[in-house]
N, C-alpha and C. Protein backbone atom coordinates (compact mmCIF):
# COMPACT_ATOMS: atom_id res chain seq x y z
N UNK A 1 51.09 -58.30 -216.82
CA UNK A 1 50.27 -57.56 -217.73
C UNK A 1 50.78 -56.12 -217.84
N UNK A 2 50.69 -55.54 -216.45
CA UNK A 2 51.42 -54.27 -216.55
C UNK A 2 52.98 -54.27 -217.12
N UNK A 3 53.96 -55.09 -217.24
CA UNK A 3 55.32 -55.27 -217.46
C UNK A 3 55.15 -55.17 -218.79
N UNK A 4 54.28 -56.14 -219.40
CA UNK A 4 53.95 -55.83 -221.27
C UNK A 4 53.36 -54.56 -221.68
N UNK A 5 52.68 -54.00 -221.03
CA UNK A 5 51.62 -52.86 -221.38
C UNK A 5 52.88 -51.96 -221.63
N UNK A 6 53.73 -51.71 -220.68
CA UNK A 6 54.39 -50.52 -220.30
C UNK A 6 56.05 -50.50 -222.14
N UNK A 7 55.98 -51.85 -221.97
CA UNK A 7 57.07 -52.22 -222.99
C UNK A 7 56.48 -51.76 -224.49
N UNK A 8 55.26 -52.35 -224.28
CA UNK A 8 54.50 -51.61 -225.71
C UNK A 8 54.51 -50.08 -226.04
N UNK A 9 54.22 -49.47 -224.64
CA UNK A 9 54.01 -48.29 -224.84
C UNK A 9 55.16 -47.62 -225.14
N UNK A 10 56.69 -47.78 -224.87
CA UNK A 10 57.59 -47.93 -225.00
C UNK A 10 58.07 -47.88 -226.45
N UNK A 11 57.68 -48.96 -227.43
CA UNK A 11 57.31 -49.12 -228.72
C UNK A 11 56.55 -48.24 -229.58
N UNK A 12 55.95 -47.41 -228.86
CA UNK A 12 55.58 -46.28 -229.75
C UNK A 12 53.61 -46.09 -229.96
N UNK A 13 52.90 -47.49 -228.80
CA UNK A 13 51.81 -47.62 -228.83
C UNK A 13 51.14 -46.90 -227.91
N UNK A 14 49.94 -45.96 -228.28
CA UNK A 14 49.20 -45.39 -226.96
C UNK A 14 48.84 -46.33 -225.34
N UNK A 15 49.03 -45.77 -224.66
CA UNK A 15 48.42 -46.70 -223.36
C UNK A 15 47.12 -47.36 -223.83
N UNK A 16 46.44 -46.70 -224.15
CA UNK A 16 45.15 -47.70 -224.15
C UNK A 16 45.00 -48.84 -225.10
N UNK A 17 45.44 -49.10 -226.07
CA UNK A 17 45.83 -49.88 -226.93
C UNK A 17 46.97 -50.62 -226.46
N UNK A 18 48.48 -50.32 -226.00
CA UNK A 18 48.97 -51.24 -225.01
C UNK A 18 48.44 -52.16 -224.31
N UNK A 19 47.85 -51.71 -223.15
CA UNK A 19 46.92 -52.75 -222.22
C UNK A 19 46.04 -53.28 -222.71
N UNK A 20 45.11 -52.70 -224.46
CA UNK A 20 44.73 -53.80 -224.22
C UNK A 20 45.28 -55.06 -225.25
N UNK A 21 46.27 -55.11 -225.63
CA UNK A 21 47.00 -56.25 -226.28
C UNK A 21 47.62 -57.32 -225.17
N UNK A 22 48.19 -56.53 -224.08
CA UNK A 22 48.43 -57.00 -222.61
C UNK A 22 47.18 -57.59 -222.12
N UNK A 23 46.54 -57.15 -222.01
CA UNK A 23 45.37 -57.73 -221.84
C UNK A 23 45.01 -59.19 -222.19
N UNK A 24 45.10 -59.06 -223.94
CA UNK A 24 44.68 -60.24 -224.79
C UNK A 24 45.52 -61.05 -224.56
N UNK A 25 47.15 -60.56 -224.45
CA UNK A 25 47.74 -61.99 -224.49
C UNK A 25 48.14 -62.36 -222.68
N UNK A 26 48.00 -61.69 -222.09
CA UNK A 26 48.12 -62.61 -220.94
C UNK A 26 46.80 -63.09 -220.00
N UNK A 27 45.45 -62.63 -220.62
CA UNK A 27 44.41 -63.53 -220.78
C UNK A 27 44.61 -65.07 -220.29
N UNK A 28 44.93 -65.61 -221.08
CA UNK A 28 44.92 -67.09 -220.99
C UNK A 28 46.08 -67.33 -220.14
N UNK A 29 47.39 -67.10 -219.83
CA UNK A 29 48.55 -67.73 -218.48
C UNK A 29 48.02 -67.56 -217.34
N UNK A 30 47.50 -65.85 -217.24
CA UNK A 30 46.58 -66.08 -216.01
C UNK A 30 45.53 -67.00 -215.01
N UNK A 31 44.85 -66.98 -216.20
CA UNK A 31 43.30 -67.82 -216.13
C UNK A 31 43.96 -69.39 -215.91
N UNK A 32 44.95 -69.50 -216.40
CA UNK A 32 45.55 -71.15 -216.20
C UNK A 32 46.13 -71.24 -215.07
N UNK A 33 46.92 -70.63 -214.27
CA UNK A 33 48.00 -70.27 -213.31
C UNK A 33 46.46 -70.24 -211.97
N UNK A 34 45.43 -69.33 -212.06
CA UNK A 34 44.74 -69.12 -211.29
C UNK A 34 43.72 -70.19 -210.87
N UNK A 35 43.31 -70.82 -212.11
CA UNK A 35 42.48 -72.66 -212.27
C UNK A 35 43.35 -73.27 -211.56
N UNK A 36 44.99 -73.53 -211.80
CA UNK A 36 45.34 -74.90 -211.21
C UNK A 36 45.33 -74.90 -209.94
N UNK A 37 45.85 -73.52 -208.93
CA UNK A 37 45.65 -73.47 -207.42
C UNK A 37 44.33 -73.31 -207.40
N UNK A 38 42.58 -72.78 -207.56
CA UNK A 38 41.89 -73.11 -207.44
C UNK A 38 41.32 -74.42 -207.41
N UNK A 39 41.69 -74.80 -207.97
CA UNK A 39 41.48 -76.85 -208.52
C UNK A 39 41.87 -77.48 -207.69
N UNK A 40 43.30 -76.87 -207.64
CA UNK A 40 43.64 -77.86 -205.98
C UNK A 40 43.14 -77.60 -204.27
N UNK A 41 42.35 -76.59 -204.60
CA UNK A 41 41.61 -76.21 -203.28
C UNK A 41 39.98 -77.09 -203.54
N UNK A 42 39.98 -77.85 -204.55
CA UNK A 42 38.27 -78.45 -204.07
C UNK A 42 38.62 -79.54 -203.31
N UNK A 43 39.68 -80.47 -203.17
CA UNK A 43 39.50 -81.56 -202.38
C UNK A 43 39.71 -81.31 -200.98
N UNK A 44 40.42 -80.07 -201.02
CA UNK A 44 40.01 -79.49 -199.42
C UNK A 44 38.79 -79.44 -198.91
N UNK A 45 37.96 -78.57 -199.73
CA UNK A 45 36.61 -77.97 -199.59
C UNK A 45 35.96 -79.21 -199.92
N UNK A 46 35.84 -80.16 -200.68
CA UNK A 46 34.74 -81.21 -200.46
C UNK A 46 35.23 -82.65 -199.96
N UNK A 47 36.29 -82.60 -199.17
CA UNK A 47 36.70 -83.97 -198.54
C UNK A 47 36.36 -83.71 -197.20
N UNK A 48 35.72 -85.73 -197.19
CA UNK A 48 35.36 -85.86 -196.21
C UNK A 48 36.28 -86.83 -194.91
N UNK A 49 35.72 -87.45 -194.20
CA UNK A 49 36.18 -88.30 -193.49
C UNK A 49 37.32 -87.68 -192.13
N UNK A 50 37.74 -88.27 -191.32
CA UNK A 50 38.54 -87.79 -190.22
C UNK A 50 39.15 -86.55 -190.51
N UNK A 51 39.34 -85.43 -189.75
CA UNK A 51 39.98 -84.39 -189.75
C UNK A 51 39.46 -83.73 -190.98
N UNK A 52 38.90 -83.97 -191.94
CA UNK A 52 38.70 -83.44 -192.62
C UNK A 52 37.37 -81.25 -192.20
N UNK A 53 36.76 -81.44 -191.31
CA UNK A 53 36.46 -80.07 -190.62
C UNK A 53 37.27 -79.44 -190.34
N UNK A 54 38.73 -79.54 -190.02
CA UNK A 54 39.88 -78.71 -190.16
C UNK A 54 40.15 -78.13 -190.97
N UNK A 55 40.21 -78.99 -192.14
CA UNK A 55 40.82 -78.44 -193.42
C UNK A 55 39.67 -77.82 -194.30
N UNK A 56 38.70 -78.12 -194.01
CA UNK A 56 37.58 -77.14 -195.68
C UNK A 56 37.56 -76.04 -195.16
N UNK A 57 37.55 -75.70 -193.90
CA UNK A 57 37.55 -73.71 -194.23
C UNK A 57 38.76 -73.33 -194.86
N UNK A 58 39.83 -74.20 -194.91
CA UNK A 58 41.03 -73.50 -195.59
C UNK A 58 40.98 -73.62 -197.26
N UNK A 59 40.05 -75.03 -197.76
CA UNK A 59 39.70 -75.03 -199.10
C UNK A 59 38.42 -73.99 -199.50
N UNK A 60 37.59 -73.85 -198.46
CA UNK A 60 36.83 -72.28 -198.76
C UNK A 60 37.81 -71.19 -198.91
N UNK A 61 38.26 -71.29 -198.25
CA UNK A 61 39.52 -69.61 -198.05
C UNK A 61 39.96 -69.58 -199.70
N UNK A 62 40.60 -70.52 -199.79
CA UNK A 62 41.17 -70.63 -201.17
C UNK A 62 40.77 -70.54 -202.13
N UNK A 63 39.65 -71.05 -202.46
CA UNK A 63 38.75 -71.34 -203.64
C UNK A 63 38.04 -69.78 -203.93
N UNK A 64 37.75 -69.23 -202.68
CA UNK A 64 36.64 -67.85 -203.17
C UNK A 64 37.84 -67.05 -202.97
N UNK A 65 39.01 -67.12 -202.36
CA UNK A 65 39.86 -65.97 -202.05
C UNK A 65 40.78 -65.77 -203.90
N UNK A 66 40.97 -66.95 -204.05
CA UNK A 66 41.57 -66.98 -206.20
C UNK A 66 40.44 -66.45 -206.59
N UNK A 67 39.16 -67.45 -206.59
CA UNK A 67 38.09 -66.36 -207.47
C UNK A 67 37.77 -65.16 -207.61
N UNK A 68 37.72 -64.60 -206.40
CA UNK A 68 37.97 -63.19 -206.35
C UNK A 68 38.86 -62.50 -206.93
N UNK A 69 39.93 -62.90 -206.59
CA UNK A 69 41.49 -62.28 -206.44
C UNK A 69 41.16 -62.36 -208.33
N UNK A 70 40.97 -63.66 -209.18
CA UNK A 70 41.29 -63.30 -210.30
C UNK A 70 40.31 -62.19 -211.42
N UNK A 71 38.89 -62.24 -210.66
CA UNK A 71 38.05 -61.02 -211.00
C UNK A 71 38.60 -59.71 -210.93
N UNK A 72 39.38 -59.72 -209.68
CA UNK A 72 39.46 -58.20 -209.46
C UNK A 72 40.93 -58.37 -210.62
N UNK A 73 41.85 -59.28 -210.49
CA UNK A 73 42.97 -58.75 -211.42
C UNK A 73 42.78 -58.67 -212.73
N UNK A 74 41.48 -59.39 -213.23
CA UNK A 74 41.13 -59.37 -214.78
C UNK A 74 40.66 -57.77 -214.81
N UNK A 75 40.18 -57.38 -214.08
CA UNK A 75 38.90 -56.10 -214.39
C UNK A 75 39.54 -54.59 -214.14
N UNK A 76 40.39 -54.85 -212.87
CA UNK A 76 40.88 -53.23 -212.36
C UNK A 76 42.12 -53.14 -212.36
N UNK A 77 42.89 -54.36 -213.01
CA UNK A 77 44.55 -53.68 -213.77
C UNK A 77 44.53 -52.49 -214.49
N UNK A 78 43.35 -53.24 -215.33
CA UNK A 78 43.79 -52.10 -216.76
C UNK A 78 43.28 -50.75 -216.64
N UNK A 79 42.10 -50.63 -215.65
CA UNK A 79 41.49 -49.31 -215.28
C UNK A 79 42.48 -48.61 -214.79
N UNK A 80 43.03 -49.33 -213.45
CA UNK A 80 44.08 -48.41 -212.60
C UNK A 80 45.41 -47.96 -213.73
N UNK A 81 45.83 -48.81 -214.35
CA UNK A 81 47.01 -48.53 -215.79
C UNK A 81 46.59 -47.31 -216.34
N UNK A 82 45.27 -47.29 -216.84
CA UNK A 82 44.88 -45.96 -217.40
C UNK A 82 44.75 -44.95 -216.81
N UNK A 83 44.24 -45.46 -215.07
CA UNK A 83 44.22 -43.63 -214.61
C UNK A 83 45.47 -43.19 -214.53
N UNK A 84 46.68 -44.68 -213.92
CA UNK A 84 48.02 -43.55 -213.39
C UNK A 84 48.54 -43.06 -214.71
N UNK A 85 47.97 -43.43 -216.03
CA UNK A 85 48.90 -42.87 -217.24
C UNK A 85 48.41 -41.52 -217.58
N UNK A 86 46.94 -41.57 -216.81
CA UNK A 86 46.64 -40.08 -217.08
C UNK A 86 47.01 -39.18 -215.58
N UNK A 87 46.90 -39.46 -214.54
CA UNK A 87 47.38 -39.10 -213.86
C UNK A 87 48.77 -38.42 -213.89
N UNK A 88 49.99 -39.30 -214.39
CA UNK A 88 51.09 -39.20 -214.73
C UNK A 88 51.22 -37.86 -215.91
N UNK A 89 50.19 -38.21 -217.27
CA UNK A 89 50.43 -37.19 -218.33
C UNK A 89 49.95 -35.64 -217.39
N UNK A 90 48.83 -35.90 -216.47
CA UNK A 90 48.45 -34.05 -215.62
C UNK A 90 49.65 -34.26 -215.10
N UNK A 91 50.15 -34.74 -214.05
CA UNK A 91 51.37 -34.09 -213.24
C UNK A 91 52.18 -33.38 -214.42
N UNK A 92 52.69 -33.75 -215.52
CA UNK A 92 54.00 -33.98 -216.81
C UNK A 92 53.44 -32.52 -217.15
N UNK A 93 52.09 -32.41 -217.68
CA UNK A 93 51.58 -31.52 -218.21
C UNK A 93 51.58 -31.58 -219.66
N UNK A 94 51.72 -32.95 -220.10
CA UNK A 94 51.40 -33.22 -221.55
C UNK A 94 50.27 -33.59 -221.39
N UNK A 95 49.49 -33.14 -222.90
CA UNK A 95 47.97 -34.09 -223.34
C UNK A 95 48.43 -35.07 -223.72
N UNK A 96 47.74 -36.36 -223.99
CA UNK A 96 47.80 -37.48 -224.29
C UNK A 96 47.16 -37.43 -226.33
N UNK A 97 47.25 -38.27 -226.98
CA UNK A 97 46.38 -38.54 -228.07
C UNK A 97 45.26 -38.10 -228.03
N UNK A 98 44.80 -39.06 -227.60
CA UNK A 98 42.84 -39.20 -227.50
C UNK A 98 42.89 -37.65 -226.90
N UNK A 99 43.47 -37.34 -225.68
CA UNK A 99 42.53 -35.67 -225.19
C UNK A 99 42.74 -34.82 -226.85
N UNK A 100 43.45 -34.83 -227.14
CA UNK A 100 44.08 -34.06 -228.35
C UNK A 100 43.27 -33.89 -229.32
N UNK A 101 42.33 -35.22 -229.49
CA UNK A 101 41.53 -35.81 -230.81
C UNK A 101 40.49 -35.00 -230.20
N UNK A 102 40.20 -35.26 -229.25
CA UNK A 102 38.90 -34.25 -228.79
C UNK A 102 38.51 -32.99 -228.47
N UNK A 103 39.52 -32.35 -228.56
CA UNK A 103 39.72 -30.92 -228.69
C UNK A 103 38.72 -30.47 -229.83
N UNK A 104 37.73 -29.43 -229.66
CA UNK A 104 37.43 -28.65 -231.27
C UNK A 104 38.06 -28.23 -232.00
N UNK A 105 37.87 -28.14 -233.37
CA UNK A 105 39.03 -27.95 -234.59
C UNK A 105 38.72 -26.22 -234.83
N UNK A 106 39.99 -25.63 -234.67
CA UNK A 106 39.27 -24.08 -235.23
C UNK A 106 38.23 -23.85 -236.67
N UNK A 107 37.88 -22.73 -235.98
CA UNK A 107 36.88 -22.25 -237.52
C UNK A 107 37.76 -21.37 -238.01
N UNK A 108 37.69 -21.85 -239.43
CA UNK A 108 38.83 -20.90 -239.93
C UNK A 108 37.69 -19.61 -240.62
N UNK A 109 38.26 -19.00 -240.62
CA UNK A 109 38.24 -17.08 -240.92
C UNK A 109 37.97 -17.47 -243.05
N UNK A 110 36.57 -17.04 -243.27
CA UNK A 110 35.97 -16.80 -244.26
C UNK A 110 36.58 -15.48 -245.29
């Protein structure tokens, strides 16, 4: 996500609009990539029979450790992307767009 964001921006697109096209399109590889190893952690977590008490804490581990893992990578990529780009523009000592837009417009002299 970050590898596309950064290429866009590259292209001539503000960060925040970068990430979030990055966003949109790697949306769905994620969410697929993160389902299929989740998926394969339920027959851990709900099989039964011999030896099977060995193995479901490791299909718990798995199952809530992806779920998690893919919450937090859906939600606080793109936050953290935006602070280090502003972070990055204070160290540089450039404004960005958006601060720019929000600046007050002079009053001009009557």
């Amino acid at each position: 996500m970050v590898d596309f964001a950064i290429n866009r921006e590259r292209a001539g697109l503000a960060p925040r609009e970068a990430i979030r096209q990055a966003c949109l399109l790697r949306f769905r590889p994620i969410v697929m990539t993160t389902m299929t190893a989740l998926l394969s952690g339920l027959p851990l977590m709900f099989g039964h029979g011999s030896g099977s008490e060995l193995r479901q804490p490791l299909g718990y581990s798995m199952v809530g450790g992806l779920a998690l893992s893919q919450l937090l990578t859906l939600f606080t990529t793109p936050v953290i992307y935006l602070y280090l780009d502003r972070f990055q523009a204070w160290l540089s000592g450039h404004k960005r767009e958006h601060e720019e837009a929000a600046e007050p417009l002079p009053i001009a002299a009557e």
